[in-house]
Protein backbone atom coordinates (compact mmCIF):
# COMPACT_ATOMS: atom_id res chain seq x y z
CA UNK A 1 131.20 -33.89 -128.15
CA UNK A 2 133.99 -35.06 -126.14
CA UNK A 3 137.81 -33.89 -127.28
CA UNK A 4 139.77 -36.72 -128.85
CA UNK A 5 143.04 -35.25 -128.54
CA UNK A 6 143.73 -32.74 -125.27
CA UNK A 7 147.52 -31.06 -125.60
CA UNK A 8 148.21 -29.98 -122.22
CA UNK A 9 150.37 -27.10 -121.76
CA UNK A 10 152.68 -27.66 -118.42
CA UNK A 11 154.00 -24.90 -116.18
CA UNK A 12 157.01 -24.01 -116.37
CA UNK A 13 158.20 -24.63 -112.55
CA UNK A 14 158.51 -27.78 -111.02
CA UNK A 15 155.81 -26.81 -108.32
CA UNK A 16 153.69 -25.22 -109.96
CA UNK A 17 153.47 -28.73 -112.63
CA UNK A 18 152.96 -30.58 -109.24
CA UNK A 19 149.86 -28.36 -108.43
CA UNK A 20 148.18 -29.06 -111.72
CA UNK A 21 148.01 -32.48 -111.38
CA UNK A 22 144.54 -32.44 -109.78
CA UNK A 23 143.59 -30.58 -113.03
CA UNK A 24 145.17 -33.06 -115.23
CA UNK A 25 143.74 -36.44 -113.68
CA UNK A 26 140.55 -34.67 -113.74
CA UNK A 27 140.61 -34.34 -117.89
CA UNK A 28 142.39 -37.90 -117.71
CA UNK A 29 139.10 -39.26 -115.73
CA UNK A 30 136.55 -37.21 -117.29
CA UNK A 31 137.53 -38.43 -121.03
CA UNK A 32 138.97 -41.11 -120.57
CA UNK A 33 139.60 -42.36 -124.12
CA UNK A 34 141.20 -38.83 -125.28
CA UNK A 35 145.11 -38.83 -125.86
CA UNK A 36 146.25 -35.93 -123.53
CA UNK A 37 149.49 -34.74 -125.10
CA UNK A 38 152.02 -32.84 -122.28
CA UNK A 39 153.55 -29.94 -124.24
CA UNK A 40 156.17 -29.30 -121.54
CA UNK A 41 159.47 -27.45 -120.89
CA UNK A 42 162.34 -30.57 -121.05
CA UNK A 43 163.77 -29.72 -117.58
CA UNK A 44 160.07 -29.87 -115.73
CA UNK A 45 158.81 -33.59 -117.58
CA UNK A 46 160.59 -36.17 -115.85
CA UNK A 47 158.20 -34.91 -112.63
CA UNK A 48 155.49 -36.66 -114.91
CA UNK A 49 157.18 -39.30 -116.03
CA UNK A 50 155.70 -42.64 -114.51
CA UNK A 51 152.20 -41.40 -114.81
CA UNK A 52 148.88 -43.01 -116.47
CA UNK A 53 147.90 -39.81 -118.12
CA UNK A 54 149.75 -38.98 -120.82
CA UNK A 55 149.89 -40.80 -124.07
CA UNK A 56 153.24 -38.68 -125.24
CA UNK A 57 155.04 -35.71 -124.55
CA UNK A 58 156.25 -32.45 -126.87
CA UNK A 59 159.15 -31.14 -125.04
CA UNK A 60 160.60 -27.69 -126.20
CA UNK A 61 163.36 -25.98 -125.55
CA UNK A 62 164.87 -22.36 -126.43
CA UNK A 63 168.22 -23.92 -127.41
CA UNK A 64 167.28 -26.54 -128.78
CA UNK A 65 169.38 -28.80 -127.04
CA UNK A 66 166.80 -30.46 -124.95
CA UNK A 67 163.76 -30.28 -127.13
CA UNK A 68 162.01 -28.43 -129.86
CA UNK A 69 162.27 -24.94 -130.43
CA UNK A 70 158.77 -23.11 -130.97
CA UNK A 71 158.30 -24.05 -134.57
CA UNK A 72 158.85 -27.36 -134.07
CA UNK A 73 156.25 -27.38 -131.51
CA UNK A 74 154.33 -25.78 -133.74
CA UNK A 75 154.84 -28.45 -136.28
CA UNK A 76 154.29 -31.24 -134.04
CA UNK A 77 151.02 -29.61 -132.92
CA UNK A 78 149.22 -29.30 -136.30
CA UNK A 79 150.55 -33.27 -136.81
CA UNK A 80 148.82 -34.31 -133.95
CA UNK A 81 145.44 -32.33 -135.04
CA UNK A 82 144.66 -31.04 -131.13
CA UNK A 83 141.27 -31.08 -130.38
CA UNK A 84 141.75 -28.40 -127.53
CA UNK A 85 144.83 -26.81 -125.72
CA UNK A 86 144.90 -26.44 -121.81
CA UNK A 87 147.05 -23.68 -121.17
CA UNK A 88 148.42 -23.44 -117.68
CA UNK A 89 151.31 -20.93 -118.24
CA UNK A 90 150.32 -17.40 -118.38
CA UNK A 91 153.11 -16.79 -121.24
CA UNK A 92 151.79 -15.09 -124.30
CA UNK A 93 154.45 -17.64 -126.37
CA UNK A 94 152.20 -20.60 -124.96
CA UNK A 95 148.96 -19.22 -126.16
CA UNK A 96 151.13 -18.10 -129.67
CA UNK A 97 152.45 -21.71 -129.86
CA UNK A 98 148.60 -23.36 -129.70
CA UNK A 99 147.07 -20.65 -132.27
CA UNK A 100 149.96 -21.34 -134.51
CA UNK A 101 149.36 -25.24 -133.85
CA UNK A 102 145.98 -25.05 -135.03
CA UNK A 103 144.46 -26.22 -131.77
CA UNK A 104 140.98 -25.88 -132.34
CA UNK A 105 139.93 -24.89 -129.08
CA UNK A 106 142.54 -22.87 -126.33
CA UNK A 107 141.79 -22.16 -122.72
CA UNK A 108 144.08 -20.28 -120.78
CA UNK A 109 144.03 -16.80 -118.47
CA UNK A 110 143.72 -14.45 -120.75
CA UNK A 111 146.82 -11.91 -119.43
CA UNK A 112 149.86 -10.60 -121.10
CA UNK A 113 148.12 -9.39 -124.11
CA UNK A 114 147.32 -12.80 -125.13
CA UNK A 115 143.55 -13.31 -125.23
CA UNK A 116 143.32 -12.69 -128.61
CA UNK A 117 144.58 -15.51 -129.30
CA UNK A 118 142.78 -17.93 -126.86
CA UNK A 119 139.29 -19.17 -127.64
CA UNK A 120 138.15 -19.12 -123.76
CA UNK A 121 139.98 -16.25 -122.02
CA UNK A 122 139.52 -16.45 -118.50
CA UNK A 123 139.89 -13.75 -116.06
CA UNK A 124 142.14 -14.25 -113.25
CA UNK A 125 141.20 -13.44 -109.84
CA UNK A 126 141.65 -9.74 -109.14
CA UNK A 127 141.38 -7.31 -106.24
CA UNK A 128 139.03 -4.25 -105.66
CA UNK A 129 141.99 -2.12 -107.26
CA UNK A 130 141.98 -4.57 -110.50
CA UNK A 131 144.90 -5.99 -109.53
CA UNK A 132 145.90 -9.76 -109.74
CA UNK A 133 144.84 -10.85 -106.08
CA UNK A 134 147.44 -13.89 -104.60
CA UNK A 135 145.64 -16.77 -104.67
CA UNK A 136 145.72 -20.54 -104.56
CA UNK A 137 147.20 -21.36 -107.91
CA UNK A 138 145.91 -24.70 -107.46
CA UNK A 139 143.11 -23.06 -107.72
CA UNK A 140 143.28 -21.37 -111.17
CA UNK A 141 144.21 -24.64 -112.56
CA UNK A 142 141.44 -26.31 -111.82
CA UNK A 143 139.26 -23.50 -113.20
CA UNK A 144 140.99 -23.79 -116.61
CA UNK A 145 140.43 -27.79 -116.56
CA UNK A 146 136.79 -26.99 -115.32
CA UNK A 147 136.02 -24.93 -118.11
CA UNK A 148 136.28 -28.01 -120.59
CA UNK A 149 135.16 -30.64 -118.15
CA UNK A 150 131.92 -28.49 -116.66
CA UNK A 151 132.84 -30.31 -113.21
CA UNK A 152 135.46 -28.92 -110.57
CA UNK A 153 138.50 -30.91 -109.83
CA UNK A 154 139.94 -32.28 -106.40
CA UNK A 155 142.36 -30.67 -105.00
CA UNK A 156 144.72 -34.04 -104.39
CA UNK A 157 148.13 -33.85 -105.65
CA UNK A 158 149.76 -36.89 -107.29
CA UNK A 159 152.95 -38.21 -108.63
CA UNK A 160 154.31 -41.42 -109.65
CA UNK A 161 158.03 -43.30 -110.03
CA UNK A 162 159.55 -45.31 -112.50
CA UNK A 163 161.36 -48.24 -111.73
CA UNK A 164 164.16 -47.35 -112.82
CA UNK A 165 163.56 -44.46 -110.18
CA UNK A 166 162.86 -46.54 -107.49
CA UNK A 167 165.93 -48.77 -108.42
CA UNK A 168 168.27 -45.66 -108.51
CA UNK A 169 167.00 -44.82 -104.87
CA UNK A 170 167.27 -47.83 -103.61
CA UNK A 171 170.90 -47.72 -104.20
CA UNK A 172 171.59 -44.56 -102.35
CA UNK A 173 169.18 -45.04 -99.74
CA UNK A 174 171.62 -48.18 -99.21
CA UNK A 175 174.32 -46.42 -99.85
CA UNK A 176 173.99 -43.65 -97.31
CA UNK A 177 173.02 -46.57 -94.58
CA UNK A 178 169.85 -45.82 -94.22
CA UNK A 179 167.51 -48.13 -92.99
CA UNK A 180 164.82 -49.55 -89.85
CA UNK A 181 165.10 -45.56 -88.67
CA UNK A 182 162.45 -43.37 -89.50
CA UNK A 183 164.05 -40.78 -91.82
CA UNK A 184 163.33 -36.67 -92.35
CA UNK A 185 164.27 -34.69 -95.14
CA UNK A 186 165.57 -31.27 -95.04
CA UNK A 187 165.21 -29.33 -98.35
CA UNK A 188 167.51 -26.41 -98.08
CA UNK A 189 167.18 -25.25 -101.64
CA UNK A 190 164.88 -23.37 -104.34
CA UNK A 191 165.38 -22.50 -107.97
CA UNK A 192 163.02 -19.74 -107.87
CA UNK A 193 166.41 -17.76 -105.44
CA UNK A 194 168.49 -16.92 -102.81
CA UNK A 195 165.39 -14.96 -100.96
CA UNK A 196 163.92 -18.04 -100.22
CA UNK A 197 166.58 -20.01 -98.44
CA UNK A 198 166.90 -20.63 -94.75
CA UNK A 199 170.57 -20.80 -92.77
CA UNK A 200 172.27 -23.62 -93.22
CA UNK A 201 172.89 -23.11 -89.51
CA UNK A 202 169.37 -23.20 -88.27
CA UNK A 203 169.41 -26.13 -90.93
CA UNK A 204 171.55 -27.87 -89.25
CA UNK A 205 169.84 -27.06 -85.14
CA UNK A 206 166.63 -28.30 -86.77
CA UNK A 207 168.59 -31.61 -87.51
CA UNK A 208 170.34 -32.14 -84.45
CA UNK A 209 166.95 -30.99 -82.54
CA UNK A 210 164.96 -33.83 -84.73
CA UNK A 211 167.90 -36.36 -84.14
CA UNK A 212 167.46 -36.08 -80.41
CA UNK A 213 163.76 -36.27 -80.45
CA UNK A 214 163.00 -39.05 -82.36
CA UNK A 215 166.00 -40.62 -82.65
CA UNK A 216 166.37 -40.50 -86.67
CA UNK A 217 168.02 -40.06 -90.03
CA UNK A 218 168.68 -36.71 -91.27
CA UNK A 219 168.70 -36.32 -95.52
CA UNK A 220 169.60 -33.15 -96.50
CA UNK A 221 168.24 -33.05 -99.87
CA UNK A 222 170.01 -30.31 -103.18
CA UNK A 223 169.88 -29.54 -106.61
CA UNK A 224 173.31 -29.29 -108.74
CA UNK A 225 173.95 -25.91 -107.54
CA UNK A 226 172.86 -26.74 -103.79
CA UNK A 227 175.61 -29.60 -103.33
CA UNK A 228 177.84 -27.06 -101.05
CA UNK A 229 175.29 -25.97 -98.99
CA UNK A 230 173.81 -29.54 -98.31
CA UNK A 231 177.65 -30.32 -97.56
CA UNK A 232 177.71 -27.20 -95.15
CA UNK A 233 174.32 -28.16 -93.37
CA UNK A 234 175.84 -31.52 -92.46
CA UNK A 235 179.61 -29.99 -91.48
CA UNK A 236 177.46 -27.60 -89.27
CA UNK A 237 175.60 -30.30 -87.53
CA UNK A 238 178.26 -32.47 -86.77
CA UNK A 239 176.20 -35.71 -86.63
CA UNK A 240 176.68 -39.72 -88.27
CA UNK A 241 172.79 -38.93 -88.34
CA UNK A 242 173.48 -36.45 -91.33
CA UNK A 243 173.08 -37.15 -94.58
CA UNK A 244 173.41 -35.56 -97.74
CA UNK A 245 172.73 -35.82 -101.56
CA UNK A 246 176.07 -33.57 -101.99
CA UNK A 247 177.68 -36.72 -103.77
CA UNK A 248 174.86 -38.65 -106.06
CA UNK A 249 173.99 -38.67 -109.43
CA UNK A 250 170.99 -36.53 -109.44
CA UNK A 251 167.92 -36.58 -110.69
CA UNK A 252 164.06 -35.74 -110.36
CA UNK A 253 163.65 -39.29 -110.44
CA UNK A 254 166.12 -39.78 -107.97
CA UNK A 255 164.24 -36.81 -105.72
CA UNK A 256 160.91 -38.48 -106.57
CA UNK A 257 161.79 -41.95 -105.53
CA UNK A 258 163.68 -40.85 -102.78
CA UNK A 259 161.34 -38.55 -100.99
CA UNK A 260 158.34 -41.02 -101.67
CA UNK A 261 160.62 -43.54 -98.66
CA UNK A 262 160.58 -40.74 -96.31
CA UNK A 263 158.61 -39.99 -93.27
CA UNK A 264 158.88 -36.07 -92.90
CA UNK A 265 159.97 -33.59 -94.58
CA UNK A 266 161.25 -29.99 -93.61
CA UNK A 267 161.68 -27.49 -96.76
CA UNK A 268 161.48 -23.92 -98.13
CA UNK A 269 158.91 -23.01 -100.51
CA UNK A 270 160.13 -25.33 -103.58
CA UNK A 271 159.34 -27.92 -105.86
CA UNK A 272 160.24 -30.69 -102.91
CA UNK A 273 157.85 -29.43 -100.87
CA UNK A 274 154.39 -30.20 -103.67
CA UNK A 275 156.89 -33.72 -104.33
CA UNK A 276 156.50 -34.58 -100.56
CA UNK A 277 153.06 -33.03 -100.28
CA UNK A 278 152.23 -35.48 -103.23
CA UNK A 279 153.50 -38.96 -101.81
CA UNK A 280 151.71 -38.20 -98.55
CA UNK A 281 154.29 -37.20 -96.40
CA UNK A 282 154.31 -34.53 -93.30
CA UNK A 283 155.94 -31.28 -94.55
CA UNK A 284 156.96 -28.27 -92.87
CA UNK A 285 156.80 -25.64 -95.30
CA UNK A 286 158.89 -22.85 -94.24
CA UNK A 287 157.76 -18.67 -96.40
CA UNK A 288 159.75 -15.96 -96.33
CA UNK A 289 159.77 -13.46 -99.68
CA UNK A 290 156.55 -15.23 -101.10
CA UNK A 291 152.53 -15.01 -100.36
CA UNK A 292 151.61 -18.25 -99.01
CA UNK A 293 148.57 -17.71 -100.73
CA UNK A 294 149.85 -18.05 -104.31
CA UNK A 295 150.77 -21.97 -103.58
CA UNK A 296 148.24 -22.94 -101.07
CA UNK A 297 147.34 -26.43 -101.98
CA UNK A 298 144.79 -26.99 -98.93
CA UNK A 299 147.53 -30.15 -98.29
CA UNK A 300 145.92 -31.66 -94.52
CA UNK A 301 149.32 -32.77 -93.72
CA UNK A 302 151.31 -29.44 -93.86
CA UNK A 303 151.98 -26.84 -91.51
CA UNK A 304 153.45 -23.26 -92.86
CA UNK A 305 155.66 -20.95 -91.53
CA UNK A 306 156.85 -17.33 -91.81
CA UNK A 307 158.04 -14.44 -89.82
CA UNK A 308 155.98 -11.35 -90.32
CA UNK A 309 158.32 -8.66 -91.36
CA UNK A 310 157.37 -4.99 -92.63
CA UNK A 311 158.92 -5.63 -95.85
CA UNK A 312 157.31 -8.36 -97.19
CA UNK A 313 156.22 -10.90 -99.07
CA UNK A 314 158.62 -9.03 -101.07
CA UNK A 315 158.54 -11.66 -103.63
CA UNK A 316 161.87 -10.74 -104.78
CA UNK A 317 164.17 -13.78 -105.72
CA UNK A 318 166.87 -11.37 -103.75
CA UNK A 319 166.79 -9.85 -100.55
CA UNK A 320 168.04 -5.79 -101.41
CA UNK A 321 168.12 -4.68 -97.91
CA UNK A 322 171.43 -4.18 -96.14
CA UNK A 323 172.60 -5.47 -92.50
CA UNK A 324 171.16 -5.84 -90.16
CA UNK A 325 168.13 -6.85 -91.82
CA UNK A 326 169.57 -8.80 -94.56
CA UNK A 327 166.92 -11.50 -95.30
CA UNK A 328 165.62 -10.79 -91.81
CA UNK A 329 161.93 -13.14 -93.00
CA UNK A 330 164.56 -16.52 -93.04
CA UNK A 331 167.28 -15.20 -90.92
CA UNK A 332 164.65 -14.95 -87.88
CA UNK A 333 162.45 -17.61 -88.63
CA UNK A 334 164.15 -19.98 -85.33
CA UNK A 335 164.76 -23.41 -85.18
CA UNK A 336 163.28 -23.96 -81.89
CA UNK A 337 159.73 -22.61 -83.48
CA UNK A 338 159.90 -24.64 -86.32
CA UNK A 339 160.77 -27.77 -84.25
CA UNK A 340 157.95 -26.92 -82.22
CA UNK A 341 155.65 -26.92 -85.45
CA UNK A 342 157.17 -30.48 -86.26
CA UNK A 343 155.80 -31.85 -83.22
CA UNK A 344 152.30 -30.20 -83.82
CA UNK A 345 152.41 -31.81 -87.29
CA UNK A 346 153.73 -35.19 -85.63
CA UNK A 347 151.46 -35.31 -82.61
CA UNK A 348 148.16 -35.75 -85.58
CA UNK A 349 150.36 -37.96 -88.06
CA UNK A 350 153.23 -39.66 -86.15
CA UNK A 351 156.20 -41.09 -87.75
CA UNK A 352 155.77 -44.35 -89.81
CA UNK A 353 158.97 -46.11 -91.33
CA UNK A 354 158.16 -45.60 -95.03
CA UNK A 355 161.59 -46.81 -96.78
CA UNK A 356 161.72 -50.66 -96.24
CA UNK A 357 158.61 -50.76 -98.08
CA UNK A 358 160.42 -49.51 -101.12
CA UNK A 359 163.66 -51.20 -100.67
CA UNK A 360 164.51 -53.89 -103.67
């Protein structure tokens, strides 16, 4: 009997909500005449918002400021009588807040002492010590929306704008006088820490390197906290060509409709990297305290890169060692090689002016 009423539990990371959207289209085309309800962290929705999927959204929030605290979740749950509960975090207070909503059925990993609580506990991937083995979460995803579906998911990414989105980047795209030129993002930042930022001056090589090669824009892209460094990227390079978000309102509309008009982009391991990845653009992915394998997303159209040092993937959001080898994976991944890796990427998908298409 097919669910009427799917509440889909979102990760809690920008990225990581990217990567389940193969999952999620896959319940939204396999039933599609079930409401799928997004119970979702306030800060991560807006990367949904614009899409056909979801008929309405239960945002929570531990202050309350934003959204519902867990009892009100758990209120609005039992209201909406959930037929089953797709639980992509691994949190036990995920799997709590579905039992407590009376969701009849709840599929999720079952890890952090939580499978008690979950009607079909998976088992995460482990290694031949019984340890959680790093592997594609895109993967995992898809196993949780397979269990209810019986059929495996794609592994196609997908995001959408509003139009008040595309309005908003129309203005700064304007703004910042860009226009006929094909234009390349650099993503400098990454919530997740400081471990997983490259130089702002190899930042700002890489843009005068691109610049002279195929004669383009530069947009150096930031969160609220990563306005300084954008700033510094584009002090450092010196160039008109430069660009930078430093000054706008922002957004994760903004971000979405912004990076949808672009024609490369160039990024640490972040949330803009799975928002380029899903509007089809070229990306340069560049690793240095993480397993690449944790947020493979089998993406044609991206290249990664890391520098192999003893210490890592550390996956610390820190680096703790002292000079000289102070974030040594970042510090001595070189512009020149990840240039080199643009032209790789470019030479199979060349360049294509993306933002007049957008423009209005």
């Amino acid at each position: 009997m097919s669910p009427e009423t799917i509440a889909v539990f979102l990760p809690n990371w920008i990225g990581d909500a990217i990567m389940a959207t193969p999952a999620i289209r896959h319940l939204h085309e396999t039933f599609p005449r079930a409401r799928l309800v997004a119970v979702s962290r306030a800060y991560v929705a807006p990367i949904m918002h614009g899409s056909p999927w979801f008929s309405s959204m239960v945002l929570h929030d531990k202050t309350g400021k934003e959204g519902l605290r867990g009892a009100g979740v758990i209120r609005e749950l039992r209201k909406l009588d959930i037929d089953v509960a797709i639980l992509f975090p691994n949190s036990f207070r995920s799997a709590m807040m579905a039992w407590f909503g009376k969701c009849d059925r709840r599929i999720g990993f079952a890890r952090y002492a939580r499978g008690c609580l979950l009607t079909d506990p998976l088992e995460p991937r482990r290694n031949p010590k019984g340890k959680i083995a790093p592997s594609p979460i895109v993967d995992e995803y898809n196993r949780l929306a397979s269990r209810l579906t019986g059929d495996t998911p794609e592994y196609r990414m997908e995001l959408f704008t509003e139009p008040e989105d595309d309005r908003a980047a129309s203005r700064v795209w304007t703004g910042l006088g860009l226009s006929s030129r094909p234009v390349i993002g650099l993503n400098p930042g990454g919530a997740f820490g400081a471990s997983k930022h490259w130089p702002t001056g190899h930042f700002a090589d890489l843009a005068n390197r691109l610049i002279d090669a195929h004669d383009a824009d530069i947009l150096v892209l930031c969160g609220p906290k990563e306005r300084e460094i954008a700033r510094e990227i584009q002090q450092k390079a010196g160039r008109d060509e430069v660009k930078t978000l430093a000054d706008a309102d922002l957004s994760l509309g903004l971000l979405k409709g912004l990076i949808r008009r672009m024609n490369l982009l160039v990024t640490t391991d972040s949330g803009p990297r799975h928002i380029g990845a899903a509007f089809g653009l070229p990306v340069v992915s560049l690793f240095g305290p993480t397993h690449i394998e944790w947020t493979n997303t089998y993406y044609p159209r991206e290249v990664h890169l890391s520098k192999k040092v003893p210490c890592g993937p550390c996956q610390l959001r820190a680096c703790p060692l002292a000079a000289p080898r102070t974030h040594q994976c970042m510090n001595d991944l070189m512009p020149a090689t990840v240039a080199a890796a643009v032209e790789r990427l470019l030479a199979e998908f060349p360049l294509k002016t993306r933002g007049m298409r957008y423009a209005g």
